[in-house]
Protein backbone atom coordinates (compact mmCIF):
# COMPACT_ATOMS: atom_id res chain seq x y z
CA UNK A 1 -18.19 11.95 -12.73
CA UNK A 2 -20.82 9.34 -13.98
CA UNK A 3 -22.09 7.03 -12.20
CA UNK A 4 -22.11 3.37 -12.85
CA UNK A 5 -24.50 0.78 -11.61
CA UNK A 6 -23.93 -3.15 -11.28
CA UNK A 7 -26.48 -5.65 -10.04
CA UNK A 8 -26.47 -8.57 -7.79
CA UNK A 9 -27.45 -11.82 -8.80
CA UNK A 10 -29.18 -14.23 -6.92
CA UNK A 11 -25.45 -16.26 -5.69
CA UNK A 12 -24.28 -12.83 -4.48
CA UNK A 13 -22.36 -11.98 -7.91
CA UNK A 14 -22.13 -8.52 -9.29
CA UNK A 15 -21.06 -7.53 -12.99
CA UNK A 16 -18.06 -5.30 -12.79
CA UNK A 17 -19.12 -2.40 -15.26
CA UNK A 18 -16.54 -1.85 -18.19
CA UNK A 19 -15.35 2.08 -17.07
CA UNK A 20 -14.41 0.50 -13.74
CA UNK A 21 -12.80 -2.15 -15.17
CA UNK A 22 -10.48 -0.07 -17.38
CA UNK A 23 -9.64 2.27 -14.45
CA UNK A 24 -8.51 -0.25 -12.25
CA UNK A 25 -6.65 -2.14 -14.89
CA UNK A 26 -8.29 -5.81 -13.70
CA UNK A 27 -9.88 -8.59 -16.11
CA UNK A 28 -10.68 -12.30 -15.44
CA UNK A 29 -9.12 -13.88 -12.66
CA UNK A 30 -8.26 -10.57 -11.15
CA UNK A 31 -8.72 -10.01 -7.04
CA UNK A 32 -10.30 -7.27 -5.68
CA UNK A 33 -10.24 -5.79 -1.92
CA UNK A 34 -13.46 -4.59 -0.72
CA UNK A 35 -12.79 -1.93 2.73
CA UNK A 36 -15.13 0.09 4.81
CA UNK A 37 -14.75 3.91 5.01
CA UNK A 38 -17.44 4.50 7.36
CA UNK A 39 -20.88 4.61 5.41
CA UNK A 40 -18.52 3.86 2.14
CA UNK A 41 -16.87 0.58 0.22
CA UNK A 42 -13.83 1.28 -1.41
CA UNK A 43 -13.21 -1.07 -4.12
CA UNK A 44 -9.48 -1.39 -5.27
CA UNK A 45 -7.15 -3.86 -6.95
CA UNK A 46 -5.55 -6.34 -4.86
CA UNK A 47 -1.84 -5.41 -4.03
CA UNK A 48 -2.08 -2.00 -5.31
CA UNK A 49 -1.53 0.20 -2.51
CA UNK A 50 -0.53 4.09 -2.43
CA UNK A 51 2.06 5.73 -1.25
CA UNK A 52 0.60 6.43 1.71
CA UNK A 53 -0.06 2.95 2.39
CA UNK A 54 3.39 2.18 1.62
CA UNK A 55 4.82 5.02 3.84
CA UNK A 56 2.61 3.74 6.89
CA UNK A 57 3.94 0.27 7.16
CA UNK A 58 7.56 1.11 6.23
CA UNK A 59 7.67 4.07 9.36
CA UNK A 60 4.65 3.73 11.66
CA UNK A 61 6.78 5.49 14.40
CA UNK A 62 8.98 8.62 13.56
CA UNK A 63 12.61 8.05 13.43
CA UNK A 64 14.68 9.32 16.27
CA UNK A 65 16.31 12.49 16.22
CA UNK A 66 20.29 12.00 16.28
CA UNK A 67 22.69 14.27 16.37
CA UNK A 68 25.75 15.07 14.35
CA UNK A 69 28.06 13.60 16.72
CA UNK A 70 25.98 10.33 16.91
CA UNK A 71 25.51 10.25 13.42
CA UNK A 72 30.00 10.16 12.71
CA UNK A 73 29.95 7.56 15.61
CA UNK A 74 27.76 4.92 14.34
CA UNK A 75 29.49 5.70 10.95
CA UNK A 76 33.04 4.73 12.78
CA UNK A 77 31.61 2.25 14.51
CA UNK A 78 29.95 0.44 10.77
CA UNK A 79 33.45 0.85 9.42
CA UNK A 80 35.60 -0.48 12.12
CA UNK A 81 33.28 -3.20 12.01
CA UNK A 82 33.49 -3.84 8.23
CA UNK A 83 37.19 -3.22 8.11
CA UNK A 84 38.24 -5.39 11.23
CA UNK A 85 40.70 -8.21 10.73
CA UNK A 86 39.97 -11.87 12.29
C-alpha cells in the first residue's frame, strides 16, 4: 500500500490527497470524523459506520435466553392481545 502525504497550512487546513478521496467516496462539502486508536487517527466518512458499529449500538447486552415454553407464551399472549374485542 502507498503512502500518501498531505500538508498543513498555516489556518490548520490539510489537502485531502486524490487516492483517499476516491476511496472514501467524499468531495466538497463532505464531513469527515477524525478518532483516536491509540498512537493512530482513523479518518472515515461521516455516517458511514460498519457493521460492527451497527451491531454494537443495536445489542450492547446479549439477549436473554428463553425457552420454548416462554417463547409460545409471549406468542399467545401478542395474539390474545391483537385479537381481543373492546
Amino acid at each position: 500500500m502507498s503512502v500518501t502525504h498531505s500538508k498543513i497550512t498555516a489556518q490548520g487546513q490539510i489537502s485531502v490527497p486524490l487516492e483517499v478521496r476516491r476511496r472514501l467516496a467524499v468531495g466538497p462539502g463532505s464531513i469527515l470524523e477524525w478518532e483516536q486508536d491509540g498512537d493512530r487517527m482513523i479518518v472515515r466518512r461521516a455516517g458511514k459506520f460498519s457493521s460492527v458499529d451497527i451491531h454494537t449500538a443495536l445489542f450492547s447486552a446479549p439477549p436473554k435466553r428463553r425457552t420454548l415454553d416462554d417463547l409460545k407464551a409471549g406468542i399467545a399472549r401478542h395474539l390474545r392481545a391483537k385479537h381481543a374485542r373492546d
